[in-house]
PDB file of N, CA and C in Angstrom:
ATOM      1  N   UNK A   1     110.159 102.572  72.884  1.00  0.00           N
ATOM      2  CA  UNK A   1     109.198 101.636  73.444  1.00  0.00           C
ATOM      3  C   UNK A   1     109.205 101.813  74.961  1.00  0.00           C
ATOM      4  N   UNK A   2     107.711 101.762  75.359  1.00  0.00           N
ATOM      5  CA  UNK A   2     107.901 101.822  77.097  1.00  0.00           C
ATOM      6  C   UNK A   2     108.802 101.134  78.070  1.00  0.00           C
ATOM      7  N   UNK A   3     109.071 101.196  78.782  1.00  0.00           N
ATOM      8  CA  UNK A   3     109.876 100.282  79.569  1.00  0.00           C
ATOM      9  C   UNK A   3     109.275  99.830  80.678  1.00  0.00           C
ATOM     10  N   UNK A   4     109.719  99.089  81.831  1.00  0.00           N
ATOM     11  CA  UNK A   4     109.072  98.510  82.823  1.00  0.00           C
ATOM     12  C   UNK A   4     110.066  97.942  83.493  1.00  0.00           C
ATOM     13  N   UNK A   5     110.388  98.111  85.092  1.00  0.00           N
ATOM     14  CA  UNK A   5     110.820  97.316  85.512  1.00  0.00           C
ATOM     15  C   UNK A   5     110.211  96.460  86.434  1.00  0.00           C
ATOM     16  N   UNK A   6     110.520  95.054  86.780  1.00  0.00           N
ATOM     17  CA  UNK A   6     109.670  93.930  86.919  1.00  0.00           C
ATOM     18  C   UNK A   6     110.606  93.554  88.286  1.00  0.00           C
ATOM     19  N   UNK A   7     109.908  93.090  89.589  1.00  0.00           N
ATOM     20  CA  UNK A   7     110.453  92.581  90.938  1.00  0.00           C
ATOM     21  C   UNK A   7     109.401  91.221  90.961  1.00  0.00           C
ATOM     22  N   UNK A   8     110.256  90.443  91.176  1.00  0.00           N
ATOM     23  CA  UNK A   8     110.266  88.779  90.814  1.00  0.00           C
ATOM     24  C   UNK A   8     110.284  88.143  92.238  1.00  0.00           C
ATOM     25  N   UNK A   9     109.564  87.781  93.377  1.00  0.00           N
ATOM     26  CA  UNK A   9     109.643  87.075  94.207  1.00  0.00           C
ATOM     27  C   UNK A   9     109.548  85.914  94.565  1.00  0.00           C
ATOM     28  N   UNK A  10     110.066  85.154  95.154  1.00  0.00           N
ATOM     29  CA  UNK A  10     109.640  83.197  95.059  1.00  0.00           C
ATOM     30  C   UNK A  10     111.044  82.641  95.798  1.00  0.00           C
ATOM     31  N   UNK A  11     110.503  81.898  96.247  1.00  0.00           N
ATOM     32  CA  UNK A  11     111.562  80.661  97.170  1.00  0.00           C
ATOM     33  C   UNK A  11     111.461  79.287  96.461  1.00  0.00           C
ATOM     34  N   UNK A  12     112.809  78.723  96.889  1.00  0.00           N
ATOM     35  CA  UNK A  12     112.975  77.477  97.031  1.00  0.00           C
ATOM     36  C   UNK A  12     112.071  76.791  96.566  1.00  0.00           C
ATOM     37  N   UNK A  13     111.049  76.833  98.337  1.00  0.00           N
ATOM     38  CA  UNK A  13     110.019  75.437  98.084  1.00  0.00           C
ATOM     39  C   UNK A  13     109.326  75.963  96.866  1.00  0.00           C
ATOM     40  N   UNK A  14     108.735  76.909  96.501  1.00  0.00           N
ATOM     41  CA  UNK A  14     107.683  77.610  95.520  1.00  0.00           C
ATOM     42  C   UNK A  14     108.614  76.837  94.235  1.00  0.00           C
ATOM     43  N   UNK A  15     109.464  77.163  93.560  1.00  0.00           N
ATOM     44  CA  UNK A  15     110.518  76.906  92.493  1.00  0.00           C
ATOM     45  C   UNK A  15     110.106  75.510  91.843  1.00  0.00           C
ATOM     46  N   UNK A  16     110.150  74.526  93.146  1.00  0.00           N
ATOM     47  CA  UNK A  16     110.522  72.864  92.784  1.00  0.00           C
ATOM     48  C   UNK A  16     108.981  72.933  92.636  1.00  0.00           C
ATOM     49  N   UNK A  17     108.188  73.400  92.756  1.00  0.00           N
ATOM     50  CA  UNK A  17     106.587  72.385  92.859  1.00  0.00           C
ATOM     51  C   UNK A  17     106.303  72.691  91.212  1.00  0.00           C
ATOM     52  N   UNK A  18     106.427  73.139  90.404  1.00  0.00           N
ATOM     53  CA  UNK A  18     106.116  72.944  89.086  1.00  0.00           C
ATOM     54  C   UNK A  18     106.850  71.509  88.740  1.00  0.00           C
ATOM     55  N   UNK A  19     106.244  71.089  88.037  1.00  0.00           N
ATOM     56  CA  UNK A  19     106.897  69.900  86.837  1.00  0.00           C
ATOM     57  C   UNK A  19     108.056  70.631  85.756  1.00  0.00           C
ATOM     58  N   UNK A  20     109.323  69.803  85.756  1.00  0.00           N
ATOM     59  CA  UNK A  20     110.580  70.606  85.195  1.00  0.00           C
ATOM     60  C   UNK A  20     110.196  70.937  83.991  1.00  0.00           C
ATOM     61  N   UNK A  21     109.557  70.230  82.762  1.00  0.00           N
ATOM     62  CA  UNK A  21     108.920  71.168  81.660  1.00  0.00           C
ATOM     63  C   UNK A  21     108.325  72.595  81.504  1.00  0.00           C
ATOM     64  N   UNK A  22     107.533  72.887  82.992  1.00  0.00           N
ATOM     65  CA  UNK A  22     107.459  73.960  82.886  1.00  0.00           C
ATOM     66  C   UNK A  22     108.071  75.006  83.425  1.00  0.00           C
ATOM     67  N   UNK A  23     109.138  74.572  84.392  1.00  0.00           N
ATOM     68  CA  UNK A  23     110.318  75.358  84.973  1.00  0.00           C
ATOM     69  C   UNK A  23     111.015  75.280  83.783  1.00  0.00           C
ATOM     70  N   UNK A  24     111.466  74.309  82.844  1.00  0.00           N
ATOM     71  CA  UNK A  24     112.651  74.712  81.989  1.00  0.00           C
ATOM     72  C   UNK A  24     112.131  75.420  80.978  1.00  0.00           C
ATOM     73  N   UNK A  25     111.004  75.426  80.725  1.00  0.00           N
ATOM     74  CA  UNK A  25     109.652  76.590  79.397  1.00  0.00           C
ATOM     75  C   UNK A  25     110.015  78.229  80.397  1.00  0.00           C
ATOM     76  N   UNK A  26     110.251  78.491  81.488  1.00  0.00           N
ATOM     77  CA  UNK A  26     110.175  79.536  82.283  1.00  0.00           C
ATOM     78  C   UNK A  26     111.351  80.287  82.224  1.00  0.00           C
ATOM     79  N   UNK A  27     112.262  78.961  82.341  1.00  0.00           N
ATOM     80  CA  UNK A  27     114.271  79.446  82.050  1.00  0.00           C
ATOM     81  C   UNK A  27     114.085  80.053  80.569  1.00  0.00           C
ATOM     82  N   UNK A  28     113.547  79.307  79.278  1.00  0.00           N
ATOM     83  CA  UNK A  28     114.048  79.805  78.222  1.00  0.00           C
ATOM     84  C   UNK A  28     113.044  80.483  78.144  1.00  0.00           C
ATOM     85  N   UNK A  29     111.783  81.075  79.007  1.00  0.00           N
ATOM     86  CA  UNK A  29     111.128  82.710  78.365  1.00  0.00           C
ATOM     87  C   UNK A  29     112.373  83.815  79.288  1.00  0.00           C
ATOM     88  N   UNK A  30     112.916  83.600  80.101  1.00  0.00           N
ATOM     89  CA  UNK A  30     113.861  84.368  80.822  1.00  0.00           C
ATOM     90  C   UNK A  30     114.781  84.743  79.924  1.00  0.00           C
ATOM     91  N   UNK A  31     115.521  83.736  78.989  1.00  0.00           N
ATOM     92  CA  UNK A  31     116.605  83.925  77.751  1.00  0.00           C
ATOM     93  C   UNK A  31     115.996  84.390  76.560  1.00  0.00           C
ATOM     94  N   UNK A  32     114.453  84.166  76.857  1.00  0.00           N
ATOM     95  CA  UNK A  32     113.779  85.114  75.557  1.00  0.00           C
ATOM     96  C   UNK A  32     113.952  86.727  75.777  1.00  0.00           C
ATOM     97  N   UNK A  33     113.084  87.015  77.086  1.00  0.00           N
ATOM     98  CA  UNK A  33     113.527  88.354  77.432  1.00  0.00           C
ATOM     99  C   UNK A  33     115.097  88.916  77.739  1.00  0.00           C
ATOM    100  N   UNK A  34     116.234  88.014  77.745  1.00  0.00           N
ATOM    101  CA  UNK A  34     117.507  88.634  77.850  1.00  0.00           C
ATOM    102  C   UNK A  34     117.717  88.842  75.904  1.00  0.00           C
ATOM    103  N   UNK A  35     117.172  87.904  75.212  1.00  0.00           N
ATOM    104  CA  UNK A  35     117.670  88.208  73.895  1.00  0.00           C
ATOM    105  C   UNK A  35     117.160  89.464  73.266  1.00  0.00           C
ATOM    106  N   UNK A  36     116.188  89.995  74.050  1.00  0.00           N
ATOM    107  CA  UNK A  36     115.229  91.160  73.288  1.00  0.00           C
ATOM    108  C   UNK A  36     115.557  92.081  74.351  1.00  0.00           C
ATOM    109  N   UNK A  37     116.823  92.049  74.915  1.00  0.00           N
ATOM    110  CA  UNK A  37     117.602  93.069  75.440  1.00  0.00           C
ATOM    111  C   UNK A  37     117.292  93.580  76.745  1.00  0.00           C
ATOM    112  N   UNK A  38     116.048  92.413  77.461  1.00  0.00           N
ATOM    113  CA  UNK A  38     115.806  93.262  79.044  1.00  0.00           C
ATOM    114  C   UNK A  38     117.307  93.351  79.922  1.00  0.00           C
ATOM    115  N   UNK A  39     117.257  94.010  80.774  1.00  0.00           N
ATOM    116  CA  UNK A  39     118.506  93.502  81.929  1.00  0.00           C
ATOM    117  C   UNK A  39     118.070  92.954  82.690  1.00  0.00           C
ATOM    118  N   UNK A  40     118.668  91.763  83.526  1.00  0.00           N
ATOM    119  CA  UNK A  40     118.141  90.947  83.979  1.00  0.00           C
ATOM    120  C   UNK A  40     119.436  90.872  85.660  1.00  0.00           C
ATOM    121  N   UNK A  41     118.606  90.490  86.752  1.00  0.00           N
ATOM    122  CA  UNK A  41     120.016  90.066  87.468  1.00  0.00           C
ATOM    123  C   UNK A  41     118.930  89.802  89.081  1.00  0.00           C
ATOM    124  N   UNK A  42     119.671  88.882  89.556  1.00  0.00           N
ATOM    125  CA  UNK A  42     119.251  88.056  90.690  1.00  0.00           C
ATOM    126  C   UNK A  42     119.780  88.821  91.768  1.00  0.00           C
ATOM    127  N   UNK A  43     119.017  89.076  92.668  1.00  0.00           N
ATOM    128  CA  UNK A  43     119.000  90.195  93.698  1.00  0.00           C
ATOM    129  C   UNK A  43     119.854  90.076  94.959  1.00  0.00           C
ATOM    130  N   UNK A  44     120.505  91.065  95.088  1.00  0.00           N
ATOM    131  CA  UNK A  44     121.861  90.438  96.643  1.00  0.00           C
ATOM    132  C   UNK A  44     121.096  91.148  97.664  1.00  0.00           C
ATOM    133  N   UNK A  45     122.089  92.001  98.245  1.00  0.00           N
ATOM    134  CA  UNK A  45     121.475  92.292  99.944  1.00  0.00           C
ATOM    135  C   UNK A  45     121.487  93.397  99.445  1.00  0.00           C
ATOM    136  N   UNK A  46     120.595  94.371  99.681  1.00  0.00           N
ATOM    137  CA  UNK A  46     120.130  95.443  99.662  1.00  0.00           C
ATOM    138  C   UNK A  46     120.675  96.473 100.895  1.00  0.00           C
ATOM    139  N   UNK A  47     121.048  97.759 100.509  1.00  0.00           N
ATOM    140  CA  UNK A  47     121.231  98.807 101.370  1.00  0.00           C
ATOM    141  C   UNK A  47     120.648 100.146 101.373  1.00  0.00           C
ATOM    142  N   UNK A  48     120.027 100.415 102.639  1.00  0.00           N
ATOM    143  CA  UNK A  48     119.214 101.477 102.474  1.00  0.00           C
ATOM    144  C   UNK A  48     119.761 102.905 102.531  1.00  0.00           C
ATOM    145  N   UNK A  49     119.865 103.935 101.740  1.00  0.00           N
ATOM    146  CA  UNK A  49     120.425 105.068 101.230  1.00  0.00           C
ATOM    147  C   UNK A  49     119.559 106.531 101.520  1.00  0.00           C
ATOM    148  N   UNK A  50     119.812 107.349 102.672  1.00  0.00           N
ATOM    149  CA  UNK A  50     119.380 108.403 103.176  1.00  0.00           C
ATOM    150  C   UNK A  50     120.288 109.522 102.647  1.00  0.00           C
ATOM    151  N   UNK A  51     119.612 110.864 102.698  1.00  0.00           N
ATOM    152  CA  UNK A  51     120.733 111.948 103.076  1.00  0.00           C
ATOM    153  C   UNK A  51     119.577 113.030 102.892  1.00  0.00           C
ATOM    154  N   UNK A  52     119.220 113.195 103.954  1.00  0.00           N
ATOM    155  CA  UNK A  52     118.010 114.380 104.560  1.00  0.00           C
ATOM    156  C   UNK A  52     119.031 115.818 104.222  1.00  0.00           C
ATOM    157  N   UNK A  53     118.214 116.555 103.252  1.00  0.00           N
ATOM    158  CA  UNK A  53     118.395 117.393 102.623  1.00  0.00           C
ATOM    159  C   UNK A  53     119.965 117.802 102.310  1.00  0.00           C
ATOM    160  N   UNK A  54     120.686 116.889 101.671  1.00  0.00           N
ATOM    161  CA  UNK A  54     121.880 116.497 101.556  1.00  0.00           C
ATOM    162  C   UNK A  54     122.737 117.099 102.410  1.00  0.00           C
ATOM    163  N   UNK A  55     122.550 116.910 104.183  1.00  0.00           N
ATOM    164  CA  UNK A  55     123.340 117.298 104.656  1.00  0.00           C
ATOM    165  C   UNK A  55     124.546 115.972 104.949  1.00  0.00           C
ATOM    166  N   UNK A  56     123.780 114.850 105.154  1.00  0.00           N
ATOM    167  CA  UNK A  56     124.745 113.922 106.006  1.00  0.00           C
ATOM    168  C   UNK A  56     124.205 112.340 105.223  1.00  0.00           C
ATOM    169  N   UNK A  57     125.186 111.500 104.940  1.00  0.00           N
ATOM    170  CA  UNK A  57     124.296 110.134 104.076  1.00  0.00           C
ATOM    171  C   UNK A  57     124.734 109.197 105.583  1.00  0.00           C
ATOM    172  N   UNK A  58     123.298 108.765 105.043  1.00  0.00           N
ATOM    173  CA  UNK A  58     123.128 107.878 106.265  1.00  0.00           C
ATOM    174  C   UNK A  58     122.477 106.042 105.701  1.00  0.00           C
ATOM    175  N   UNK A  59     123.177 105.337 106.073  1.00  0.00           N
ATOM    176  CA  UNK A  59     122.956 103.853 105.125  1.00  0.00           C
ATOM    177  C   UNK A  59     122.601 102.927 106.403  1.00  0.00           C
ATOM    178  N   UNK A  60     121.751 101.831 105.984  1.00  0.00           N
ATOM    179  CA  UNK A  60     121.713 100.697 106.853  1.00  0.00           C
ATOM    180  C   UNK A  60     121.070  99.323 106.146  1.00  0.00           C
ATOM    181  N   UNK A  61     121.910  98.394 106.335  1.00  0.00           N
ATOM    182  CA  UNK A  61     122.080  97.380 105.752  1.00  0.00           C
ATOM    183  C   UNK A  61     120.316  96.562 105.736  1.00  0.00           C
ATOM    184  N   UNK A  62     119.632  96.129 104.660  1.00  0.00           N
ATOM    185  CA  UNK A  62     118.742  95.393 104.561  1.00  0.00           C
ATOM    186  C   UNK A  62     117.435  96.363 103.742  1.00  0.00           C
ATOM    187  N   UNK A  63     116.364  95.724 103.573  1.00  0.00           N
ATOM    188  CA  UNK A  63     115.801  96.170 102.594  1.00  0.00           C
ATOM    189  C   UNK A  63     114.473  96.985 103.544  1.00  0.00           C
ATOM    190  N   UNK A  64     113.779  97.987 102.706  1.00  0.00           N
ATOM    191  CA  UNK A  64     112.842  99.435 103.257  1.00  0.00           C
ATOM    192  C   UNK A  64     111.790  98.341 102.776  1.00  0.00           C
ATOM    193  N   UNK A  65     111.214  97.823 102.158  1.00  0.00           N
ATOM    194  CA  UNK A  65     110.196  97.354 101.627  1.00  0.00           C
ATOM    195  C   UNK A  65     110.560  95.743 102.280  1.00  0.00           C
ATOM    196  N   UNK A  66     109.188  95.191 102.592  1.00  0.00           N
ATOM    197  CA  UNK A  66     108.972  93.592 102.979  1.00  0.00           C
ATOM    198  C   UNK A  66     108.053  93.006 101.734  1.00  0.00           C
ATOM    199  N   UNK A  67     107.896  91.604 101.724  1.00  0.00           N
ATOM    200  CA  UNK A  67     107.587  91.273 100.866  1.00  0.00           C
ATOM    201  C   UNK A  67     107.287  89.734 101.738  1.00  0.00           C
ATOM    202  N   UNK A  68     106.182  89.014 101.598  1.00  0.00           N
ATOM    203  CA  UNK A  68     106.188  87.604 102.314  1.00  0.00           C
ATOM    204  C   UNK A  68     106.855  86.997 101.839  1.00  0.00           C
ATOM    205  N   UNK A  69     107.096  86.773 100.292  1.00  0.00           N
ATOM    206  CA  UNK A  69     108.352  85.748  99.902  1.00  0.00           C
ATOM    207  C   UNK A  69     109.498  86.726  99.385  1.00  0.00           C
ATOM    208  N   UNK A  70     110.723  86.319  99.608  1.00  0.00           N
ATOM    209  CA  UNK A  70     111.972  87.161  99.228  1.00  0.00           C
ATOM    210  C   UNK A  70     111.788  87.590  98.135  1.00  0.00           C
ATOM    211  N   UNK A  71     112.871  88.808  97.925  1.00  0.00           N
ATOM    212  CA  UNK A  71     113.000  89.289  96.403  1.00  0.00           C
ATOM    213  C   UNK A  71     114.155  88.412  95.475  1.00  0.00           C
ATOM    214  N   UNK A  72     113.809  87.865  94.223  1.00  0.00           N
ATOM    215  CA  UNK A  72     114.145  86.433  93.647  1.00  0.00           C
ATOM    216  C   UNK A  72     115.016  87.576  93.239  1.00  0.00           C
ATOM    217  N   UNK A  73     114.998  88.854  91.914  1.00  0.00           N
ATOM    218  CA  UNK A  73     115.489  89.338  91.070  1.00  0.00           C
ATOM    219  C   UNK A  73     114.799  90.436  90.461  1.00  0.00           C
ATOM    220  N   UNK A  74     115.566  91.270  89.666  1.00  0.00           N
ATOM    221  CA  UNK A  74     114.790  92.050  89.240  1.00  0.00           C
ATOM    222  C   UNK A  74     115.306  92.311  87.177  1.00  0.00           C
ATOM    223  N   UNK A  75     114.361  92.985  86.852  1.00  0.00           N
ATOM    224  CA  UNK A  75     114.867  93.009  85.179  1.00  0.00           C
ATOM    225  C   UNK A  75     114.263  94.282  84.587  1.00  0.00           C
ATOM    226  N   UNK A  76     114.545  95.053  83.778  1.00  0.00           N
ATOM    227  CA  UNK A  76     114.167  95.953  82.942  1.00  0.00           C
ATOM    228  C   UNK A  76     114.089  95.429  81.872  1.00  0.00           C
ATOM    229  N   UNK A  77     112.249  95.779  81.187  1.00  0.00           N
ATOM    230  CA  UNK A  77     112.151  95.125  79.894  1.00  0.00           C
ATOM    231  C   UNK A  77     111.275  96.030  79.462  1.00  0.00           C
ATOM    232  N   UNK A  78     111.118  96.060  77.807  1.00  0.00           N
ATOM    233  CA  UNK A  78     110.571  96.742  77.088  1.00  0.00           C
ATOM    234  C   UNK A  78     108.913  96.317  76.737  1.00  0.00           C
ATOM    235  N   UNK A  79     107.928  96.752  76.209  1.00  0.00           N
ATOM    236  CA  UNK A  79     107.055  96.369  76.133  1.00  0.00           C
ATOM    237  C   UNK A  79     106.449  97.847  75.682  1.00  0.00           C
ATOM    238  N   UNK A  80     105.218  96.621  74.134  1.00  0.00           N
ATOM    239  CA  UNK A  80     104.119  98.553  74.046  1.00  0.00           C
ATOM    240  C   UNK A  80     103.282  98.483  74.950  1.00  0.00           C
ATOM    241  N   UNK A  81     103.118  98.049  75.805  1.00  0.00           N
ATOM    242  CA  UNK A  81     102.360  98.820  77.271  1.00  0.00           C
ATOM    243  C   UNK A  81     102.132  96.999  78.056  1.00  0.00           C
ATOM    244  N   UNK A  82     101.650  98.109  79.051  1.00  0.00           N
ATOM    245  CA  UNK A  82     101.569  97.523  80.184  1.00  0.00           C
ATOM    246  C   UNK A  82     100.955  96.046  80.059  1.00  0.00           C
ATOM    247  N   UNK A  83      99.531  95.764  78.974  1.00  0.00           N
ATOM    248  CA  UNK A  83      99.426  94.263  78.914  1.00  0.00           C
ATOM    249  C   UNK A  83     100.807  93.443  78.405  1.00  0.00           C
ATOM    250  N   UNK A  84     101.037  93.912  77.311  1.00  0.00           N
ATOM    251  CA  UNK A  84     102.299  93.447  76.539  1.00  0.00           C
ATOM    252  C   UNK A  84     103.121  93.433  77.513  1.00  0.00           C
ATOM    253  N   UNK A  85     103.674  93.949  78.650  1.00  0.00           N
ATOM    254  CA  UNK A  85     104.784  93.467  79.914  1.00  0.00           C
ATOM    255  C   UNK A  85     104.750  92.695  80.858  1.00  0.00           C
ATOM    256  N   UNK A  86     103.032  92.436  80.721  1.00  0.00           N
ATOM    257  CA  UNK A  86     102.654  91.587  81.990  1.00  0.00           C
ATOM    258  C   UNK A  86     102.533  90.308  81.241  1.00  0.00           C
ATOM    259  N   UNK A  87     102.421  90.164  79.917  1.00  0.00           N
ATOM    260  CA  UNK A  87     101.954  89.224  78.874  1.00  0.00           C
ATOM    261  C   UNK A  87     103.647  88.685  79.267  1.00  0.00           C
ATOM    262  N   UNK A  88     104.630  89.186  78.916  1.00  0.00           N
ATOM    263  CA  UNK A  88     106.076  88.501  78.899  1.00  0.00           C
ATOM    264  C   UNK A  88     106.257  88.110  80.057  1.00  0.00           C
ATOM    265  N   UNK A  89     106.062  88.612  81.409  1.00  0.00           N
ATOM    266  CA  UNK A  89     106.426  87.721  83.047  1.00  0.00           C
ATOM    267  C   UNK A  89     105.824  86.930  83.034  1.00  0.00           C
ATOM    268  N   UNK A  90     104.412  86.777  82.431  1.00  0.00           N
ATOM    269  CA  UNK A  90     103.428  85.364  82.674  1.00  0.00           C
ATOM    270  C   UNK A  90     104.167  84.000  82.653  1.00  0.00           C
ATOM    271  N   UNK A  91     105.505  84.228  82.107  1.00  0.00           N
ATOM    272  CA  UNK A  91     105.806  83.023  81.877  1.00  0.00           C
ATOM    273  C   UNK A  91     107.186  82.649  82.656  1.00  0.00           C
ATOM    274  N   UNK A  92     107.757  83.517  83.184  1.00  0.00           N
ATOM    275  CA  UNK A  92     109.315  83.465  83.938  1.00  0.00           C
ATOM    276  C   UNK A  92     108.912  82.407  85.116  1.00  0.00           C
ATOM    277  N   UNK A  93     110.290  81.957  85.710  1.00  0.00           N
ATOM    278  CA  UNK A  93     110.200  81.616  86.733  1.00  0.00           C
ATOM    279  C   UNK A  93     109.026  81.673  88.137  1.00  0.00           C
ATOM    280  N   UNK A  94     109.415  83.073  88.009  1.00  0.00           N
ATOM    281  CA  UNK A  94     108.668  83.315  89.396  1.00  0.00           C
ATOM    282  C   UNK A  94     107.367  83.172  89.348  1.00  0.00           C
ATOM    283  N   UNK A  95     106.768  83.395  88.560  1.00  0.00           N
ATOM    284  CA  UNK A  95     105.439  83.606  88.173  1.00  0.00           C
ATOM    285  C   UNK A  95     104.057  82.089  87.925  1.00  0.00           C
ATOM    286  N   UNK A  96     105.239  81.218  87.480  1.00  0.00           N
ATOM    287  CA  UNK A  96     104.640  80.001  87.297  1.00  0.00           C
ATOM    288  C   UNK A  96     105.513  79.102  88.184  1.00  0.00           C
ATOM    289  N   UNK A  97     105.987  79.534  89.449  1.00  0.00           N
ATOM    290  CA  UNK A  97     106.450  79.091  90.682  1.00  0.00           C
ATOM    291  C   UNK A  97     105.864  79.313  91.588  1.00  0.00           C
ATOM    292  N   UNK A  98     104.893  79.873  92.021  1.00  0.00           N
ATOM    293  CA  UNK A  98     103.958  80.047  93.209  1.00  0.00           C
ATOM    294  C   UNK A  98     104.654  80.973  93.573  1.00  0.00           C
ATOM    295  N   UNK A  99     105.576  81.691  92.867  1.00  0.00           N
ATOM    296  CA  UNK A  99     105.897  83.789  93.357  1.00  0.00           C
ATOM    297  C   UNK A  99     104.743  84.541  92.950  1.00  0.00           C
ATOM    298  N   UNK A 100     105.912  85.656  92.733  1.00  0.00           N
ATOM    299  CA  UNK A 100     105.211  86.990  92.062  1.00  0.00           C
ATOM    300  C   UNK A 100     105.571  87.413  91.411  1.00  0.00           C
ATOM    301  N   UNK A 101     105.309  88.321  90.331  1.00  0.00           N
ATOM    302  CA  UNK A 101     106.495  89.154  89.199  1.00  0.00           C
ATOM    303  C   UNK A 101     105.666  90.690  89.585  1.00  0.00           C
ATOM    304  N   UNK A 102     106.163  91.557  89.787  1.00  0.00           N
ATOM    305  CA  UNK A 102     105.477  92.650  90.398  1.00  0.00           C
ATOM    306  C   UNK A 102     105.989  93.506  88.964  1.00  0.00           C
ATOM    307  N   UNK A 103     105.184  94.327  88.191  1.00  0.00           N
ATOM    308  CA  UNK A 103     105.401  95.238  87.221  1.00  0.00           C
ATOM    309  C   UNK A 103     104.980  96.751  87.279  1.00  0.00           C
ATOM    310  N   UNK A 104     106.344  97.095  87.154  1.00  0.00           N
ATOM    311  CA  UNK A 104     106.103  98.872  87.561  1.00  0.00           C
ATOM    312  C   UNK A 104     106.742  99.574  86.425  1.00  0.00           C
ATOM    313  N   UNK A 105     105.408 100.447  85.685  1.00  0.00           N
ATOM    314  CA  UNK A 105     106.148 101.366  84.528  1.00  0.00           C
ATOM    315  C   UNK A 105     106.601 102.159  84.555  1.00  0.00           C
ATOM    316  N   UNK A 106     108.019 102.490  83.679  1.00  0.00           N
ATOM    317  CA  UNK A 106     108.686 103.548  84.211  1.00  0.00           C
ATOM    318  C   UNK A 106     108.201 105.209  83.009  1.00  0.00           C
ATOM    319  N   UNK A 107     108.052 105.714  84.075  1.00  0.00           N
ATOM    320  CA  UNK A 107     107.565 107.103  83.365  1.00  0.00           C
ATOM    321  C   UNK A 107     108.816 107.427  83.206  1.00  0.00           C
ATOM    322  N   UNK A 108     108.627 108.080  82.080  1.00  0.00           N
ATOM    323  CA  UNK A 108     109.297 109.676  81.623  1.00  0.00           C
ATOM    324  C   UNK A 108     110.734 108.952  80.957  1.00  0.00           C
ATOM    325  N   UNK A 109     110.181 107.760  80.390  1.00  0.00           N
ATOM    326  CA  UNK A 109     111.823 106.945  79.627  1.00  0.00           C
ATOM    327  C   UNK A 109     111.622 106.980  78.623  1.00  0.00           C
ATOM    328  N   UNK A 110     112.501 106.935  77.326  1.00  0.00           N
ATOM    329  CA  UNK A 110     111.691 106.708  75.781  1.00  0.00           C
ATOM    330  C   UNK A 110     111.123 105.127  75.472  1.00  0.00           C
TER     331      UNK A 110
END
């Protein structure tokens, strides 16, 4: 089955403005997609990873990509295509928090 991995953005204030029914409907589609085996995990500090034509690695602390609201988390999940993956974030956290769930398919996986 295709795969997809999914970048989840949203803050704080974004989080609380739903009504908790539909934040806690958002937690258990999150435990839906961990039961059907996505990986799932809430995002730390990022480090950026060079090494120009593998002579010398060169790192610096913080993230290559911006984003207006932080990066919440990220997850690998399965799906037969791309509606069917965007059909399962519709409902997470971020998504029905005034974030984003950003979905990118991964080529060349079984």
């Amino acid at each position: 089955m295709p795969k997809f991995v999914t970048i989840a953005c949203g803050d704080r204030a974004g989080s609380d403005r739903p009504p908790q029914p539909l934040r806690d409907a958002a937690h258990v589609q999150d435990a839906k997609l961990r039961s059907e085996g996505a990986v799932m995990g809430i995002a730390g500090t990022p480090v950026q990873v060079r090494n120009p034509e593998a002579r010398s690695v060169e790192t610096r602390d913080g993230p290559f990509m911006s984003s207006a609201l932080p990066i919440a988390g990220f997850a690998i999940i399965e799906a037969t295509d791309l509606a069917g993956a965007i059909e399962k974030v519709s409902l997470v956290p971020c998504a029905v928090a005034y974030g984003v769930v950003e979905v990118w398919p991964l080529k060349g996986t079984p």
